[in-house]
Protein backbone atom coordinates (compact mmCIF):
# COMPACT_ATOMS: atom_id res chain seq x y z
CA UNK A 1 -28.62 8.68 20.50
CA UNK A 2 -26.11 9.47 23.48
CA UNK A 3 -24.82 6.66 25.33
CA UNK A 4 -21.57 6.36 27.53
CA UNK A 5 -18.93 4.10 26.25
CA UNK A 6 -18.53 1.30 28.37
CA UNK A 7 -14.55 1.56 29.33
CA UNK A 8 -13.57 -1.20 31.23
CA UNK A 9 -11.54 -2.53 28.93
CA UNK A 10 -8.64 -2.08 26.18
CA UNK A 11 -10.80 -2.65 22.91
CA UNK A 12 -14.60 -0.83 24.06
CA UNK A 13 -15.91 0.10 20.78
CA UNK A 14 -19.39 2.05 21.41
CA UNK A 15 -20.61 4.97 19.43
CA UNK A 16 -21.27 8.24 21.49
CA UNK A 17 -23.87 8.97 18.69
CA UNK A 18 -24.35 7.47 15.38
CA UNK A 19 -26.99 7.65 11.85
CA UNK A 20 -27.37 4.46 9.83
CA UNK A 21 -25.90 1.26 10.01
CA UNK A 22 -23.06 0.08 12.70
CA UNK A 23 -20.12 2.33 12.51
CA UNK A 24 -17.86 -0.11 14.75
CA UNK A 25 -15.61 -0.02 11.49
CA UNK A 26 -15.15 3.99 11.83
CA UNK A 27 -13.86 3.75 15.30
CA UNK A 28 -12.68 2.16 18.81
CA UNK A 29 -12.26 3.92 22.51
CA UNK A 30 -9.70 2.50 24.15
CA UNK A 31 -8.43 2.70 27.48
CA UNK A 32 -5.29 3.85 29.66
CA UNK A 33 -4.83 2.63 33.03
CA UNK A 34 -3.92 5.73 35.47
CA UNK A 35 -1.44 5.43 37.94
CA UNK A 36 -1.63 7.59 41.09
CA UNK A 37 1.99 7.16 43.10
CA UNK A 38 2.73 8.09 47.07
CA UNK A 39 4.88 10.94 45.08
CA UNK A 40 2.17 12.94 43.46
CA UNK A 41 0.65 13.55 40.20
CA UNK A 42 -0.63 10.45 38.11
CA UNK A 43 0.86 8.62 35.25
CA UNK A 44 -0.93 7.19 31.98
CA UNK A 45 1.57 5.66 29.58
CA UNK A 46 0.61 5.06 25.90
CA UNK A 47 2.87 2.49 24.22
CA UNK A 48 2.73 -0.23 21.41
CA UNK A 49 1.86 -3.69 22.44
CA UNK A 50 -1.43 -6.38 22.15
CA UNK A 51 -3.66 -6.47 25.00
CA UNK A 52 -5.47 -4.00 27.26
CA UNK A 53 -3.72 -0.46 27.88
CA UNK A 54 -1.40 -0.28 24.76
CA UNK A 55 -1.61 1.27 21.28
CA UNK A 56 -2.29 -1.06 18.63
CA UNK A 57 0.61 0.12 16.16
CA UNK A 58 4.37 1.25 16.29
CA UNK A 59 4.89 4.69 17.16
CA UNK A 60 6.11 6.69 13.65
CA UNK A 61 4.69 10.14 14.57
CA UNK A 62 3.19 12.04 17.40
CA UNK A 63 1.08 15.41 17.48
CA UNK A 64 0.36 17.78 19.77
CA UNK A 65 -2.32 20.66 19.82
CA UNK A 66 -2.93 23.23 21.43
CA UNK A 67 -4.20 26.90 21.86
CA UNK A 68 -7.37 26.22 20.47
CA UNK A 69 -9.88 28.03 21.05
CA UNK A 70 -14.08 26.89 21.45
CA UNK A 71 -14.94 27.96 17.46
CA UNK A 72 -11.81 26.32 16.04
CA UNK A 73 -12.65 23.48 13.64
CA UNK A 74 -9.49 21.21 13.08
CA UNK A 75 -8.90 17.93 10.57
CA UNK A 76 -11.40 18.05 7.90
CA UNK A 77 -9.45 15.08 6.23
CA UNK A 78 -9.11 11.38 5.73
CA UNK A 79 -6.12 9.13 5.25
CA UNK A 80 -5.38 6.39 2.61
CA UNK A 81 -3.35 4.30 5.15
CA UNK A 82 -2.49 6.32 8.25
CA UNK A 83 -4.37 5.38 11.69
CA UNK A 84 -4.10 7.52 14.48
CA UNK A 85 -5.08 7.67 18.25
CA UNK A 86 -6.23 10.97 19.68
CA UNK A 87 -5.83 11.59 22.97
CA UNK A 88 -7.76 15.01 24.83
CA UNK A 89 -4.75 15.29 27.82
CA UNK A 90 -6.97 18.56 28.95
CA UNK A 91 -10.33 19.80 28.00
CA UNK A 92 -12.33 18.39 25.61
CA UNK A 93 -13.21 18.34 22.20
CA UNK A 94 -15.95 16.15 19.83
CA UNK A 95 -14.84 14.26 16.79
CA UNK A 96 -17.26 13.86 13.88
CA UNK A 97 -16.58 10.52 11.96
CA UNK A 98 -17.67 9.06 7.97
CA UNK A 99 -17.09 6.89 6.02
CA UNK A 100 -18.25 8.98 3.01
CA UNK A 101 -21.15 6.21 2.51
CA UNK A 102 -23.89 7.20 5.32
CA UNK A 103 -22.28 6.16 8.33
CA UNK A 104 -21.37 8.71 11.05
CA UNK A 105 -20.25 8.74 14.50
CA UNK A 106 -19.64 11.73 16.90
CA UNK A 107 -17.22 11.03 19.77
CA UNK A 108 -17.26 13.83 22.67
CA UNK A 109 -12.82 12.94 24.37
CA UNK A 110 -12.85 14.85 28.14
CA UNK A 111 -10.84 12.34 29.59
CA UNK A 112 -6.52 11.74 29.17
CA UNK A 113 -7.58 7.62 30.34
CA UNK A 114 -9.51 7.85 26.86
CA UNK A 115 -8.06 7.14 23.14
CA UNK A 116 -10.26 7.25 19.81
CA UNK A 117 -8.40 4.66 17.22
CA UNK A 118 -9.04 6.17 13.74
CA UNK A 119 -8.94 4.12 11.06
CA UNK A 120 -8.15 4.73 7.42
CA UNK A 121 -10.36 5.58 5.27
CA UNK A 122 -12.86 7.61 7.59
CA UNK A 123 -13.33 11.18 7.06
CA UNK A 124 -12.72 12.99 10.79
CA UNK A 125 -13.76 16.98 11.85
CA UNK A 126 -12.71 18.18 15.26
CA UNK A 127 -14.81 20.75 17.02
CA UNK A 128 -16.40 22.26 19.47
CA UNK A 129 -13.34 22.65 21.74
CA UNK A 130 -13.25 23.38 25.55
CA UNK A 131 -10.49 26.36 26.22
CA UNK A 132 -7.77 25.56 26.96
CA UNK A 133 -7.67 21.61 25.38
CA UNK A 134 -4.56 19.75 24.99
CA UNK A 135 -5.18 17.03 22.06
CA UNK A 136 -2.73 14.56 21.23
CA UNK A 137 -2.53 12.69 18.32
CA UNK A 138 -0.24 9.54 17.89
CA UNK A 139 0.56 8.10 14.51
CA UNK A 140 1.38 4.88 12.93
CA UNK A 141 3.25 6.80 9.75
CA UNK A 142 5.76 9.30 9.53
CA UNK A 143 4.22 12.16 7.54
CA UNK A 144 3.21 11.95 3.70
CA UNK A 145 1.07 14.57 2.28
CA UNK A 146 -0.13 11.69 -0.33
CA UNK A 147 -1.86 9.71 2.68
CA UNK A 148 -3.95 12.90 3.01
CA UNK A 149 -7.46 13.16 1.24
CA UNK A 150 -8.34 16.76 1.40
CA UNK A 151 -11.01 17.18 -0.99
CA UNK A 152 -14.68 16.14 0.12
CA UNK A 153 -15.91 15.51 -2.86
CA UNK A 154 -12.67 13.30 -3.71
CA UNK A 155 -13.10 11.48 -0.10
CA UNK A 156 -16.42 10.24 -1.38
CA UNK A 157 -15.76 9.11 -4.58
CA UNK A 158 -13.03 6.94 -3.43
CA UNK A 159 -15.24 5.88 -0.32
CA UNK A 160 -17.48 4.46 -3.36
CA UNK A 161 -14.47 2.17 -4.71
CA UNK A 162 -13.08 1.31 -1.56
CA UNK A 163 -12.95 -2.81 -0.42
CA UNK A 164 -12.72 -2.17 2.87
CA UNK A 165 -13.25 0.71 5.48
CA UNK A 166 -11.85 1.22 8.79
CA UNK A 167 -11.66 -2.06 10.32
CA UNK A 168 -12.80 -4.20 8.75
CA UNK A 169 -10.61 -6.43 7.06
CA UNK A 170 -9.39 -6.48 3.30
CA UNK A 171 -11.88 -7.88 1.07
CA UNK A 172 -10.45 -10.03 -1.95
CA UNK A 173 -11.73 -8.37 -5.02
CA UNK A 174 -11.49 -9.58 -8.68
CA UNK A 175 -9.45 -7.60 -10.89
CA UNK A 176 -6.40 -7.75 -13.49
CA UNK A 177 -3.44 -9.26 -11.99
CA UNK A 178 -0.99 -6.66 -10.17
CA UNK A 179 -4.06 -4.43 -9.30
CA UNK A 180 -3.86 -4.66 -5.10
CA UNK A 181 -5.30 -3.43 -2.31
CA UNK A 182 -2.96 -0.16 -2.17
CA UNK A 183 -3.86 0.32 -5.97
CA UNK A 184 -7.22 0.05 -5.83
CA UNK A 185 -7.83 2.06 -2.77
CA UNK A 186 -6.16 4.85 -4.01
């Protein structure tokens, strides 16, 4: 199924393409306001706040990529606690999303006014590049090779233990005491 995201405002959450049940918990689109001044050039900023136009989380770490070519295929990973906005500021690019259970997403970024929110949690591939793209990548955690989950086959059997994916809020879950969240979903 293709459909256009409707944009108009901060939190849009619609899937470009999707198989299974709702993946609103893999994903948002959000959007950047562009500002065109009497002195040339346009402006998007991309800062943290609440509300329309701002990043949901502090600033900790900020990517930038580049030089990739149409073939490339980039990410390949998921993260234990680390969201992250991405951000095509030239070109374009699509961004295959799981949750390592049956629900998938594919987001097509070709505009800088557009941000896809990635949650923890969900297992993202970047591909099908246009030359010359310009992806950025904004982080809410400094790097830690331990967030990372490399390993496919690892992603999924944590996906199976997991209380919670993406969005959607922590689940309480029975267990011995001093097991949490972080515990458990590791």
């Amino acid at each position: 199924m293709n459909a256009e995201a409707d944009l108009s405002g901060a939190w849009a959450s619609a899937p470009m393409s999707q198989t299974g049940p709702s993946v609103a918990e893999l994903y948002r689109l959000l959007t950047f306001a562009e500002e065109r001044g009497g002195v040339g050039g346009s402006l998007i900023m991309y800062q943290p706040g609440i509300g329309p136009g701002t990043l949901p989380f502090a600033v900790r770490k900020v990517l930038f990529m580049s030089d990739l070519r149409p073939g490339d295929v980039r990410g390949r990973h998921a993260h234990f606690q680390t969201q992250e906005v991405l951000v095509c500021l030239q070109g374009g690019c699509t961004v295959d999303l799981e949750d390592g259970l049956g629900r998938q997403a594919s987001v097509r970024l070709e505009r800088k006014q557009q941000a896809l929110l990635l949650y923890p949690h969900v297992w993202r591939t970047l591909r099908e590049f246009e030359e010359g793209t310009l992806l950025l990548v904004i982080a809410d955690a400094e790097y830690d090779e331990r967030d990372y989950i490399r390993d496919r086959a690892s992603f999924e059997a944590h996906a199976r233990r997991w209380t919670r994916l993406g969005g959607r809020p922590e689940q309480p879950r029975s267990g011995s005491p001093g097991e949490g969240p972080e515990a458990q979903d590791r």
